[in-house]
PDB file of N, CA and C in Angstrom:
ATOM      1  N   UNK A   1      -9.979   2.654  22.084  1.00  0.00           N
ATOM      2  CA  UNK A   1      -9.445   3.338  20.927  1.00  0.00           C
ATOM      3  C   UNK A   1     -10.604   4.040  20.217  1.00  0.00           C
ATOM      4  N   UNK A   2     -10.500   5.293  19.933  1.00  0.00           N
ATOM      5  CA  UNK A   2     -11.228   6.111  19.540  1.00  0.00           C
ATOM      6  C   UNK A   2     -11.307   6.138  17.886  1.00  0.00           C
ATOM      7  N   UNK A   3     -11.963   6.758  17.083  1.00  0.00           N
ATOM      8  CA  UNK A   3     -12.009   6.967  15.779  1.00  0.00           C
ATOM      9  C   UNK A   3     -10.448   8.046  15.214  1.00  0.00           C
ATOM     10  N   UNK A   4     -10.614   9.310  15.960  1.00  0.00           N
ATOM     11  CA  UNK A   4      -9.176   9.902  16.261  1.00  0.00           C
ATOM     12  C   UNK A   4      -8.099   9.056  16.261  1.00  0.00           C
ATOM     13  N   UNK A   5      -7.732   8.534  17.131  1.00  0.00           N
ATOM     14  CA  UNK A   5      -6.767   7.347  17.391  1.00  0.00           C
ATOM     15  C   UNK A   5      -6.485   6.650  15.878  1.00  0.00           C
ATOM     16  N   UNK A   6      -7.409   5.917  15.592  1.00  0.00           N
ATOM     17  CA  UNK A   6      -7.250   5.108  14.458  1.00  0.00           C
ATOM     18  C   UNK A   6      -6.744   5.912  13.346  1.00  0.00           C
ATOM     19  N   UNK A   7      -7.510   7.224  12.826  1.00  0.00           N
ATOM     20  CA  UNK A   7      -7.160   7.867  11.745  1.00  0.00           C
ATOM     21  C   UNK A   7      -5.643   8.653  12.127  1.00  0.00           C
ATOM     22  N   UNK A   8      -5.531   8.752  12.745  1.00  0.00           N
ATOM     23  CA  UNK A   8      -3.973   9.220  13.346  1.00  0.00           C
ATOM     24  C   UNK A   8      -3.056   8.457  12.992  1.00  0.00           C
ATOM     25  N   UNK A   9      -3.530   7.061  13.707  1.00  0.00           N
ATOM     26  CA  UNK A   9      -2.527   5.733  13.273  1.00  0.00           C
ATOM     27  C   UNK A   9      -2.310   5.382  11.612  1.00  0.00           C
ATOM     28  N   UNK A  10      -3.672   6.150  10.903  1.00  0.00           N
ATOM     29  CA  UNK A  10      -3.644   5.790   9.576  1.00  0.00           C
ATOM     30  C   UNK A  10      -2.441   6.961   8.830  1.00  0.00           C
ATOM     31  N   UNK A  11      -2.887   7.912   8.840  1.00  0.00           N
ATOM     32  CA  UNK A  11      -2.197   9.325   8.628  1.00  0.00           C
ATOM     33  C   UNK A  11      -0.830   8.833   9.000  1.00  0.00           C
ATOM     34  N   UNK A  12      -0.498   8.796   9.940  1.00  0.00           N
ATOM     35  CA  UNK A  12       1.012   8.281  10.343  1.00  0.00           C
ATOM     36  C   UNK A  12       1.702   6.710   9.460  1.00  0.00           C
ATOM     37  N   UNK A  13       1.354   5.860   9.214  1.00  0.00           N
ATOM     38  CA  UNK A  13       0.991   4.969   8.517  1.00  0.00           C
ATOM     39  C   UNK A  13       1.547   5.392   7.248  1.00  0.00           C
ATOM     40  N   UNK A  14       0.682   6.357   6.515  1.00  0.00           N
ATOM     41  CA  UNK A  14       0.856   6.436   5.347  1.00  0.00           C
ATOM     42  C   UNK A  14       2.101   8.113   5.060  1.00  0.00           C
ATOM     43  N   UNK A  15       2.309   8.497   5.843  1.00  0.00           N
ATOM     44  CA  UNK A  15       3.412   9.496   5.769  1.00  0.00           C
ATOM     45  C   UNK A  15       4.991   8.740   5.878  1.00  0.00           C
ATOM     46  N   UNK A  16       4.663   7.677   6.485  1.00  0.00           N
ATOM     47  CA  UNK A  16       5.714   6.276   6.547  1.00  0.00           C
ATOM     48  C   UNK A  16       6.018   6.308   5.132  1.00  0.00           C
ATOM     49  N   UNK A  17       4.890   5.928   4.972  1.00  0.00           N
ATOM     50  CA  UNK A  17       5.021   5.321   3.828  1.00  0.00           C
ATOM     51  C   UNK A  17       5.146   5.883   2.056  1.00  0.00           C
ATOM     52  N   UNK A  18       5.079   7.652   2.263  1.00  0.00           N
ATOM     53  CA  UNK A  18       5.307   8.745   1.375  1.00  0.00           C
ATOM     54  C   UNK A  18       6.677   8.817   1.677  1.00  0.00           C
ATOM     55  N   UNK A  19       7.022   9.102   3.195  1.00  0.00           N
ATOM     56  CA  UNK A  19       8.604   9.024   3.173  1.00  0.00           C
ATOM     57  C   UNK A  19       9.150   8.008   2.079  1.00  0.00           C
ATOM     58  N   UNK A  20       8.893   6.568   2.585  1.00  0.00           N
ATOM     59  CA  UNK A  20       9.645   5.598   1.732  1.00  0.00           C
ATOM     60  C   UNK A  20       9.569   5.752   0.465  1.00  0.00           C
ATOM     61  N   UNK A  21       8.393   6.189  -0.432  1.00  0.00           N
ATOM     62  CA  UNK A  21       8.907   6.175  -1.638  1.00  0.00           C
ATOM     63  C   UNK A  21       9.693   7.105  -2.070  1.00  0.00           C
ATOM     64  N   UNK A  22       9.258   8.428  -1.279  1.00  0.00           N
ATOM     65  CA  UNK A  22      10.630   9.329  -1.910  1.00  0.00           C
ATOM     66  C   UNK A  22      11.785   9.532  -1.261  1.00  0.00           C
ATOM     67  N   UNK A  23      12.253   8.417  -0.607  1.00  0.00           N
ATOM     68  CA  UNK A  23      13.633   8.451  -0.097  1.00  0.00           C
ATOM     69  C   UNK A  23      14.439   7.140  -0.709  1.00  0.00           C
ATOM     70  N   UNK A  24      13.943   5.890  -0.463  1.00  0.00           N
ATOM     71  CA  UNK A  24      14.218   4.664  -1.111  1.00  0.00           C
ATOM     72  C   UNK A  24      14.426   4.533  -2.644  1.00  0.00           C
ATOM     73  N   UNK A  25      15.946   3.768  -2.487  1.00  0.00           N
ATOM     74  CA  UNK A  25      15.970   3.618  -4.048  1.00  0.00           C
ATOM     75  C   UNK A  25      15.930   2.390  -4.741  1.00  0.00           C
ATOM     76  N   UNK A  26      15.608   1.253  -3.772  1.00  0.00           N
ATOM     77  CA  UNK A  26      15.458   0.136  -4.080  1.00  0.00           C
ATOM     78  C   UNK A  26      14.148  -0.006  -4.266  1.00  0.00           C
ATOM     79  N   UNK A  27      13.701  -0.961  -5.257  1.00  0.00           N
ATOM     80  CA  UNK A  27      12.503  -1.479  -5.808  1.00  0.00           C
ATOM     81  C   UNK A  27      11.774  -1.818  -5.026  1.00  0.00           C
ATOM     82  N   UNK A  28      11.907  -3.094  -4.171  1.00  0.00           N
ATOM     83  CA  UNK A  28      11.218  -3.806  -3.146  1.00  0.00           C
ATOM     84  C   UNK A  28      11.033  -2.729  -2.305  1.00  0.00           C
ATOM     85  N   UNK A  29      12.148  -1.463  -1.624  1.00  0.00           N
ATOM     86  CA  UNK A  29      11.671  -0.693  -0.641  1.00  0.00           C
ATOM     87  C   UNK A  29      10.391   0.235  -1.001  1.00  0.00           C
ATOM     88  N   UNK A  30      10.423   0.342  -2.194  1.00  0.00           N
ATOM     89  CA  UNK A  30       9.444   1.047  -2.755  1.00  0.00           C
ATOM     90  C   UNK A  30       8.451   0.605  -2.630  1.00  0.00           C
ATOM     91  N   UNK A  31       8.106  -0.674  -2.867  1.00  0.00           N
ATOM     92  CA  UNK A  31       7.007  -1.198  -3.423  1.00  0.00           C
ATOM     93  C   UNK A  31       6.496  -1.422  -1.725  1.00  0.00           C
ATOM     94  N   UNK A  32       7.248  -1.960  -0.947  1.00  0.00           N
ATOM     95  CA  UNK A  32       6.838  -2.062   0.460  1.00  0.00           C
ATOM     96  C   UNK A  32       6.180  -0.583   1.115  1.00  0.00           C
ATOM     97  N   UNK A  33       6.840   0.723   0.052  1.00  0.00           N
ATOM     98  CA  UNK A  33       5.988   1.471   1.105  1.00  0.00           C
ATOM     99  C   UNK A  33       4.475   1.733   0.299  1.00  0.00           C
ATOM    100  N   UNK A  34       4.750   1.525  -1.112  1.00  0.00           N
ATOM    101  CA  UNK A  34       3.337   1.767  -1.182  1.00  0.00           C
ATOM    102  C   UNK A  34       2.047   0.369  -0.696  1.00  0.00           C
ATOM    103  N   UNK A  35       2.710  -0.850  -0.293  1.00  0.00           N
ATOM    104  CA  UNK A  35       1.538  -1.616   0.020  1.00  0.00           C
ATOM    105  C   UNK A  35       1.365  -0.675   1.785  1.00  0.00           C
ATOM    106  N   UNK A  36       2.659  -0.303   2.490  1.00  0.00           N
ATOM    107  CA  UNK A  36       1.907   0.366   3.612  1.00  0.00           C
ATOM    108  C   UNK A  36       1.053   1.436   3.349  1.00  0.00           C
ATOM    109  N   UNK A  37       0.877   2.737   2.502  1.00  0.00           N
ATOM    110  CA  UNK A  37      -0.247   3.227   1.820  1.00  0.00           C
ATOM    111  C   UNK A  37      -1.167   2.678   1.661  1.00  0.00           C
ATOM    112  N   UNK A  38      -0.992   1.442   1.391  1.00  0.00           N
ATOM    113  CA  UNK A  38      -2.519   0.864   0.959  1.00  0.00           C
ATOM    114  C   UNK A  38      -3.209   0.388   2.155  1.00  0.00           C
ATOM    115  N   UNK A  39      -2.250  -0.219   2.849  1.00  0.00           N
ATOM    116  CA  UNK A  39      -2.450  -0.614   4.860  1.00  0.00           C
ATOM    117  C   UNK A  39      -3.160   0.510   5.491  1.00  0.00           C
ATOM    118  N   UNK A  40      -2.352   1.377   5.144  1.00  0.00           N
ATOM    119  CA  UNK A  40      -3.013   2.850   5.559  1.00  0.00           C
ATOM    120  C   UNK A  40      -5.197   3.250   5.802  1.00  0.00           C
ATOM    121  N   UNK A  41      -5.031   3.035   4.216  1.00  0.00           N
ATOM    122  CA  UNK A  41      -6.681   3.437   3.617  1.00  0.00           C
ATOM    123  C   UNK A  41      -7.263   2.225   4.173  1.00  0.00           C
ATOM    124  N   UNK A  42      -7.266   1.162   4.399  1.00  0.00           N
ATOM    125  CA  UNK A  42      -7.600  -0.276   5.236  1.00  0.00           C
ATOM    126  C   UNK A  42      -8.423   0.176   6.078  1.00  0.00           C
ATOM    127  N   UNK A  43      -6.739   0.751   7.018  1.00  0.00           N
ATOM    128  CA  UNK A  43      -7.171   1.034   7.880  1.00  0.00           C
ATOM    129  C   UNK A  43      -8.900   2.120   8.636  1.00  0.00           C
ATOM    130  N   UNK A  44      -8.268   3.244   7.386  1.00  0.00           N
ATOM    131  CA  UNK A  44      -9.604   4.199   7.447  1.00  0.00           C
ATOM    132  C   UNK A  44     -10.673   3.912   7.078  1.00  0.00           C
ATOM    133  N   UNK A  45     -10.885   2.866   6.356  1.00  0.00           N
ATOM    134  CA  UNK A  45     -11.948   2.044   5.813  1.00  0.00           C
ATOM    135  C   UNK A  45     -13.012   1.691   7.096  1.00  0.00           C
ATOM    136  N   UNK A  46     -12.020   0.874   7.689  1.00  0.00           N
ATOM    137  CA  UNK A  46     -12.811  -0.234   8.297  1.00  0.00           C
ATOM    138  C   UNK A  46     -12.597   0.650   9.931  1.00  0.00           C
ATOM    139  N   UNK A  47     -12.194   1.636  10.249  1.00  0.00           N
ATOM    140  CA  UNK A  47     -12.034   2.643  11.272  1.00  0.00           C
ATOM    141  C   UNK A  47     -13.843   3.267  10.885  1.00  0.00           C
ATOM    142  N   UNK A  48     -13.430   3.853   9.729  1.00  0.00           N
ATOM    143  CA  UNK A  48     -15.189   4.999   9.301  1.00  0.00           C
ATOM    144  C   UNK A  48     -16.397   3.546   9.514  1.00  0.00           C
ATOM    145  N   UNK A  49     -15.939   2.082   9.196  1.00  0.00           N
ATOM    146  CA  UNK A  49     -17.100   1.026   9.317  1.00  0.00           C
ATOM    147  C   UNK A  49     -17.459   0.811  10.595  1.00  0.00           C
ATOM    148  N   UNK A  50     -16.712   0.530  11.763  1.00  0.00           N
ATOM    149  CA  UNK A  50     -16.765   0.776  12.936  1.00  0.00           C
ATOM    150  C   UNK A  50     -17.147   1.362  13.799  1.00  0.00           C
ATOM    151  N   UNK A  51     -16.542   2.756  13.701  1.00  0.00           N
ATOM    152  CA  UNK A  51     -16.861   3.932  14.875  1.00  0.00           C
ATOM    153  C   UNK A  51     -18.252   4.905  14.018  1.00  0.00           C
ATOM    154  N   UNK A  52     -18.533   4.847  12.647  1.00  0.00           N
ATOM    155  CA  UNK A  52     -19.514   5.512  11.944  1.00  0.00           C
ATOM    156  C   UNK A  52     -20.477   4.397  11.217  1.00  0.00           C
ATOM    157  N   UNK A  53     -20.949   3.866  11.520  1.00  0.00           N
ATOM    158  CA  UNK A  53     -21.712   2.389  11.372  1.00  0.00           C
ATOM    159  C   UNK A  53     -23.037   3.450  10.110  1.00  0.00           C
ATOM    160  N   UNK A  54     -23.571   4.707  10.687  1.00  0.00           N
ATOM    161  CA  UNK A  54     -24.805   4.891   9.932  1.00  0.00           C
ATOM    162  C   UNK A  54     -24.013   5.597   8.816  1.00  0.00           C
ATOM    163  N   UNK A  55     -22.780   5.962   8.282  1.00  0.00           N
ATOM    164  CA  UNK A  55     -22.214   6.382   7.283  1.00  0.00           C
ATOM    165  C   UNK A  55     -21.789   5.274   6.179  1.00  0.00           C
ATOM    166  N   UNK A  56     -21.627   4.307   6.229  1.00  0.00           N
ATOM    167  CA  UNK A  56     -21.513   3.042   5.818  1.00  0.00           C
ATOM    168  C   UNK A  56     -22.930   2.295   5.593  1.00  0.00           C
ATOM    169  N   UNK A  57     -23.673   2.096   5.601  1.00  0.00           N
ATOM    170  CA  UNK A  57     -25.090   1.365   5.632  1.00  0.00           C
ATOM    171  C   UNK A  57     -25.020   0.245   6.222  1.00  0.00           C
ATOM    172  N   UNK A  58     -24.802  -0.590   6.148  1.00  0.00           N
ATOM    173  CA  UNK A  58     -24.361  -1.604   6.795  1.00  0.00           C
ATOM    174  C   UNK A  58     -23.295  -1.916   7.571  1.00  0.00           C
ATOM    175  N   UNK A  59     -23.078  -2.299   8.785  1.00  0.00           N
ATOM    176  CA  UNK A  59     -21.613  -2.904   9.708  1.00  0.00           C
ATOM    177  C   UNK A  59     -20.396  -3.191   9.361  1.00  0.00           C
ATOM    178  N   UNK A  60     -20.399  -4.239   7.853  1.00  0.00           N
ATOM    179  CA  UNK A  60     -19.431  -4.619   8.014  1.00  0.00           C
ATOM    180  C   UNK A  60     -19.233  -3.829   6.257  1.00  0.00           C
ATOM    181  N   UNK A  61     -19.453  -2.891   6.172  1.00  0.00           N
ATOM    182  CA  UNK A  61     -19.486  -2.500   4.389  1.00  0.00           C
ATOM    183  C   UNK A  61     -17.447  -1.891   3.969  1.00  0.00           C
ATOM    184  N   UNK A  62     -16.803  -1.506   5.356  1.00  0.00           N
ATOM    185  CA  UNK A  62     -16.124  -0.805   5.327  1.00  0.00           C
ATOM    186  C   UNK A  62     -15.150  -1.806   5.318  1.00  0.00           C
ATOM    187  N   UNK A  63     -15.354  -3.642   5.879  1.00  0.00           N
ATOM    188  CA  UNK A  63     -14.412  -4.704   6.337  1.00  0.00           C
ATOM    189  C   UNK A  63     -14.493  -5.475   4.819  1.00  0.00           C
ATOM    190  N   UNK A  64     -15.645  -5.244   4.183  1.00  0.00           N
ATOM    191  CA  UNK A  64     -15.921  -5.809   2.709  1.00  0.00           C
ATOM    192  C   UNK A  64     -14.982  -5.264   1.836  1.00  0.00           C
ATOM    193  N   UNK A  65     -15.032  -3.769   1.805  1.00  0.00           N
ATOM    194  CA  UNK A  65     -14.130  -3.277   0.865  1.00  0.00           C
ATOM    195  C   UNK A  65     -13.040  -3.373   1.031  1.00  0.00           C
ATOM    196  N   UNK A  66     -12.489  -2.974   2.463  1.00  0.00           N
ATOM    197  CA  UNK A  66     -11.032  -3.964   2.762  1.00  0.00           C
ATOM    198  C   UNK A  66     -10.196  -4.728   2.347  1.00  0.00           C
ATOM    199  N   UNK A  67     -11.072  -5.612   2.385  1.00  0.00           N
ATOM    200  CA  UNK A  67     -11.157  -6.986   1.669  1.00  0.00           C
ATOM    201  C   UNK A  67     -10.858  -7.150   0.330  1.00  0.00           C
ATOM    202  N   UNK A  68     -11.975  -6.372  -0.346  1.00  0.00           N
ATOM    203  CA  UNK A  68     -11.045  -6.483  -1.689  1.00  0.00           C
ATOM    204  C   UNK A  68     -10.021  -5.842  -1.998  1.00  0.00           C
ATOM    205  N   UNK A  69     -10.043  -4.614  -1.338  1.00  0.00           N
ATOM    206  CA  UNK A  69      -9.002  -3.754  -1.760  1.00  0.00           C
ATOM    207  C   UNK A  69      -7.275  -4.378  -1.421  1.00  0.00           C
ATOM    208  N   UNK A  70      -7.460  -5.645   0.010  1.00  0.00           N
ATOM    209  CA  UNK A  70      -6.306  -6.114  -0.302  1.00  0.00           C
ATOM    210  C   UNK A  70      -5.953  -7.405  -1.093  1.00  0.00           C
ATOM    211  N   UNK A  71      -6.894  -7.992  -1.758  1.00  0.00           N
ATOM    212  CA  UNK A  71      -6.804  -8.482  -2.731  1.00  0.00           C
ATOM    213  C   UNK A  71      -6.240  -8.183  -4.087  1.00  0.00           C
ATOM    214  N   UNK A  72      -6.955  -6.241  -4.193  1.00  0.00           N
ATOM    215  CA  UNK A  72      -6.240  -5.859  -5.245  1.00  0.00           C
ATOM    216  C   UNK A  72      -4.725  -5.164  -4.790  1.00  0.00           C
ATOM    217  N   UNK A  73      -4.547  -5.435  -3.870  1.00  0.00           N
ATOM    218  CA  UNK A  73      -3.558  -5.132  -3.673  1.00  0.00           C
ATOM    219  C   UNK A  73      -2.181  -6.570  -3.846  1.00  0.00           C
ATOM    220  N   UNK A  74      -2.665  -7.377  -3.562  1.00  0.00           N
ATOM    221  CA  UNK A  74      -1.827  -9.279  -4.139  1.00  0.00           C
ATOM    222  C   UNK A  74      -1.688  -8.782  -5.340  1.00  0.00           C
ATOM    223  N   UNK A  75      -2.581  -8.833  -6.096  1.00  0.00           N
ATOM    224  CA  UNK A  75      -2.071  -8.881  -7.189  1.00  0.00           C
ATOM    225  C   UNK A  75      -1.069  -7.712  -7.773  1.00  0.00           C
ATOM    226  N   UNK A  76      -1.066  -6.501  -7.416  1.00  0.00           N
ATOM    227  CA  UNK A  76      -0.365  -5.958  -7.421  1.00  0.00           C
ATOM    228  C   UNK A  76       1.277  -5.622  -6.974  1.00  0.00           C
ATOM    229  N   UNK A  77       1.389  -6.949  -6.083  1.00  0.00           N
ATOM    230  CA  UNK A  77       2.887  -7.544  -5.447  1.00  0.00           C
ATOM    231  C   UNK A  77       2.874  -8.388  -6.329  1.00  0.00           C
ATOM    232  N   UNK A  78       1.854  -9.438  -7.145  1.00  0.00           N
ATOM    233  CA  UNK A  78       2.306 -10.026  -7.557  1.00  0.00           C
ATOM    234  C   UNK A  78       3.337  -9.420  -9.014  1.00  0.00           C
ATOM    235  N   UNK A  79       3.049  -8.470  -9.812  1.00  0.00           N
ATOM    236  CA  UNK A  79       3.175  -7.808 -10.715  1.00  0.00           C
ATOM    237  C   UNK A  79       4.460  -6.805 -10.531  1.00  0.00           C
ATOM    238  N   UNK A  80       4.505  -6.369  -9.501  1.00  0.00           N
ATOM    239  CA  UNK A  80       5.655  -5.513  -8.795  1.00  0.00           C
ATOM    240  C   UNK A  80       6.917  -6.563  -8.635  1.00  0.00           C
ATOM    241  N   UNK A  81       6.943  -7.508  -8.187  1.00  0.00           N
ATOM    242  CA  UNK A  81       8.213  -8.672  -8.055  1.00  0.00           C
ATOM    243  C   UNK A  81       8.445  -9.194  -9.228  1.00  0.00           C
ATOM    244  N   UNK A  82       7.304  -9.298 -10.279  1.00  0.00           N
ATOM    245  CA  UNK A  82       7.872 -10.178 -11.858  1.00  0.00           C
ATOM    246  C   UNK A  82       8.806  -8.991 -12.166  1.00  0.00           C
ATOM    247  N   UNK A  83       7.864  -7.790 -12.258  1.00  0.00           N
ATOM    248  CA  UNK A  83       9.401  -6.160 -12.532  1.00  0.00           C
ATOM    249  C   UNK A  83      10.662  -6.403 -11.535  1.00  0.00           C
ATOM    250  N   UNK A  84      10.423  -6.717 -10.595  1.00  0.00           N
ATOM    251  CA  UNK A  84      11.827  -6.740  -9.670  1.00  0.00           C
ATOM    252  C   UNK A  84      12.788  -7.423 -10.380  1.00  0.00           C
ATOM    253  N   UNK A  85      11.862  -9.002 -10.476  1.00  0.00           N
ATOM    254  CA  UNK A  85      13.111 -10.118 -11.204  1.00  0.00           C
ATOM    255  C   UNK A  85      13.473  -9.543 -12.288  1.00  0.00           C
ATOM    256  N   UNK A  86      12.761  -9.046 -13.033  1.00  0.00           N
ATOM    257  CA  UNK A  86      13.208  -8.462 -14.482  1.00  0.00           C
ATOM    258  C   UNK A  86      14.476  -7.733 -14.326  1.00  0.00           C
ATOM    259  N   UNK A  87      14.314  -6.831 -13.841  1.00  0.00           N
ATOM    260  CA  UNK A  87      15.038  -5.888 -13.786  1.00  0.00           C
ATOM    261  C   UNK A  87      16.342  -6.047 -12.874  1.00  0.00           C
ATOM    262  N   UNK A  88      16.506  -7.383 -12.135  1.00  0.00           N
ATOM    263  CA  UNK A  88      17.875  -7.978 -11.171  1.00  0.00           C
ATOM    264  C   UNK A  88      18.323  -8.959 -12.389  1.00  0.00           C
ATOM    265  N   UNK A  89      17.411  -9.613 -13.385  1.00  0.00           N
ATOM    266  CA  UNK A  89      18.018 -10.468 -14.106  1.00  0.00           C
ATOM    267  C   UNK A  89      18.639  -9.600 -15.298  1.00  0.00           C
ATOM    268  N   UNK A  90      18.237  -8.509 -15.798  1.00  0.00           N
ATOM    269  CA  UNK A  90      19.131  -7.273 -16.751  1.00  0.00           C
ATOM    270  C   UNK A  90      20.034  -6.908 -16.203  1.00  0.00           C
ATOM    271  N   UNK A  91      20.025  -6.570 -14.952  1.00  0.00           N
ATOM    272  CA  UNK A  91      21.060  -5.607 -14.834  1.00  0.00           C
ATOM    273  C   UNK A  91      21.634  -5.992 -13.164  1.00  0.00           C
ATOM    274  N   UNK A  92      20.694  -7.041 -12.444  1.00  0.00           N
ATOM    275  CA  UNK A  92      22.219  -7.973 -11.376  1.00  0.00           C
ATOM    276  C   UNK A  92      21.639  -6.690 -10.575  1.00  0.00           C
ATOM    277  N   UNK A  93      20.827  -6.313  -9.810  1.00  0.00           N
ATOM    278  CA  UNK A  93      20.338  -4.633  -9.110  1.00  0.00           C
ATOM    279  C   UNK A  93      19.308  -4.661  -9.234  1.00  0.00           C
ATOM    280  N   UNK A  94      18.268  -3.786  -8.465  1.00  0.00           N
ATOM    281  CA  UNK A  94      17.380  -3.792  -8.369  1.00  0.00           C
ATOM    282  C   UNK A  94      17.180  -2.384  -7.736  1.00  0.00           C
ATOM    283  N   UNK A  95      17.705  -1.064  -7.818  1.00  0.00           N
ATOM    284  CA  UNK A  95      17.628   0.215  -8.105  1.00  0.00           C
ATOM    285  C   UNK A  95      16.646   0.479  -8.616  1.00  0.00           C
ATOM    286  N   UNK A  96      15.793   1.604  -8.358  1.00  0.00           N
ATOM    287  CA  UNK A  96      14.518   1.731  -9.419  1.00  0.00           C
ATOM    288  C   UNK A  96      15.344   3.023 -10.189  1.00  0.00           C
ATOM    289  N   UNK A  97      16.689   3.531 -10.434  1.00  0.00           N
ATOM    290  CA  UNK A  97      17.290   4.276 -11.704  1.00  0.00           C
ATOM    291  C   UNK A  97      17.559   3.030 -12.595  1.00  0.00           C
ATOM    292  N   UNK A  98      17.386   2.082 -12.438  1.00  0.00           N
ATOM    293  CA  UNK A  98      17.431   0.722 -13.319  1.00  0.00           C
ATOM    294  C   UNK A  98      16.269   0.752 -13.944  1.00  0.00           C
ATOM    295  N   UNK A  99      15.344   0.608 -13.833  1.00  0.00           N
ATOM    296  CA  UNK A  99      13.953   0.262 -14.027  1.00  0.00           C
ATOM    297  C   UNK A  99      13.763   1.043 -15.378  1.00  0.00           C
ATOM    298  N   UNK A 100      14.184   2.377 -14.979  1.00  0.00           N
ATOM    299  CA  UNK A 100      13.671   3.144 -16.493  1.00  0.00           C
ATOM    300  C   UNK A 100      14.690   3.378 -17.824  1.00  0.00           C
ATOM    301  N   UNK A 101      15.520   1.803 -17.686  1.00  0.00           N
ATOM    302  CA  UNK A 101      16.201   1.780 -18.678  1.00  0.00           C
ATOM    303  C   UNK A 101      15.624   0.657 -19.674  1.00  0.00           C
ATOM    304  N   UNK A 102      14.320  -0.331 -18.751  1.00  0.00           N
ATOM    305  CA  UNK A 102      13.827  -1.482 -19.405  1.00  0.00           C
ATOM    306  C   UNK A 102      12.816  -0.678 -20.643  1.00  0.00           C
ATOM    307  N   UNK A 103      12.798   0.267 -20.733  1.00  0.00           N
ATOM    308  CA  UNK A 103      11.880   0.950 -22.087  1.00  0.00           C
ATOM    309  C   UNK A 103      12.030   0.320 -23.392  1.00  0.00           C
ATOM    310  N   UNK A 104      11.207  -0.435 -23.986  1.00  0.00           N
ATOM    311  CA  UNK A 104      11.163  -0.167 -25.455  1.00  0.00           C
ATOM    312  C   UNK A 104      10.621   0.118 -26.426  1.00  0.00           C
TER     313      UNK A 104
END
């Protein structure tokens, strides 16, 4: 597998995952495509750490950031599902035309 290859797989990946948010009208579908977006950049991360080792400074600099980045990405499901429940316990649905009625 080539560097091509990988960023292809990423690009594809994340057009998945542009589809889903602007087609999906459920919350969770939403939120699932943007953690694949985030799967996506992972991916290119640790693809550029790999196949471009002297662009990165170190080997594993691209598997580090990864790393956190899907960390910050937990917490960000975690925060996305407390809105889900919210918004199934108001209104029994979980539609994101629901969502922007929780305003106050």
């Amino acid at each position: 597998m080539t560097l091509s290859h990988c960023l292809l797989l990423a690009s594809a990946l994340f057009a998945v995952g542009v589809y889903g948010i602007l087609t999906r009208r459920q919350i969770v579908a939403v939120l699932l495509s943007i953690e694949l977006m985030a799967n996506a950049a992972n991916l290119v991360f640790v693809s550029f750490s790999r196949f471009r080792p002297s662009m990165s400074g170190s080997g594993a600099q691209g598997q580090i950031f990864a790393l956190f980045s899907l960390a910050l990405t937990v917490a960000e499901v975690a925060v996305g599902l407390a809105i889900v429940i919210l918004v199934y316990r108001a209104h029994g649905d979980t539609r994101i035309d629901l969502a922007s009625e929780m305003k106050s």
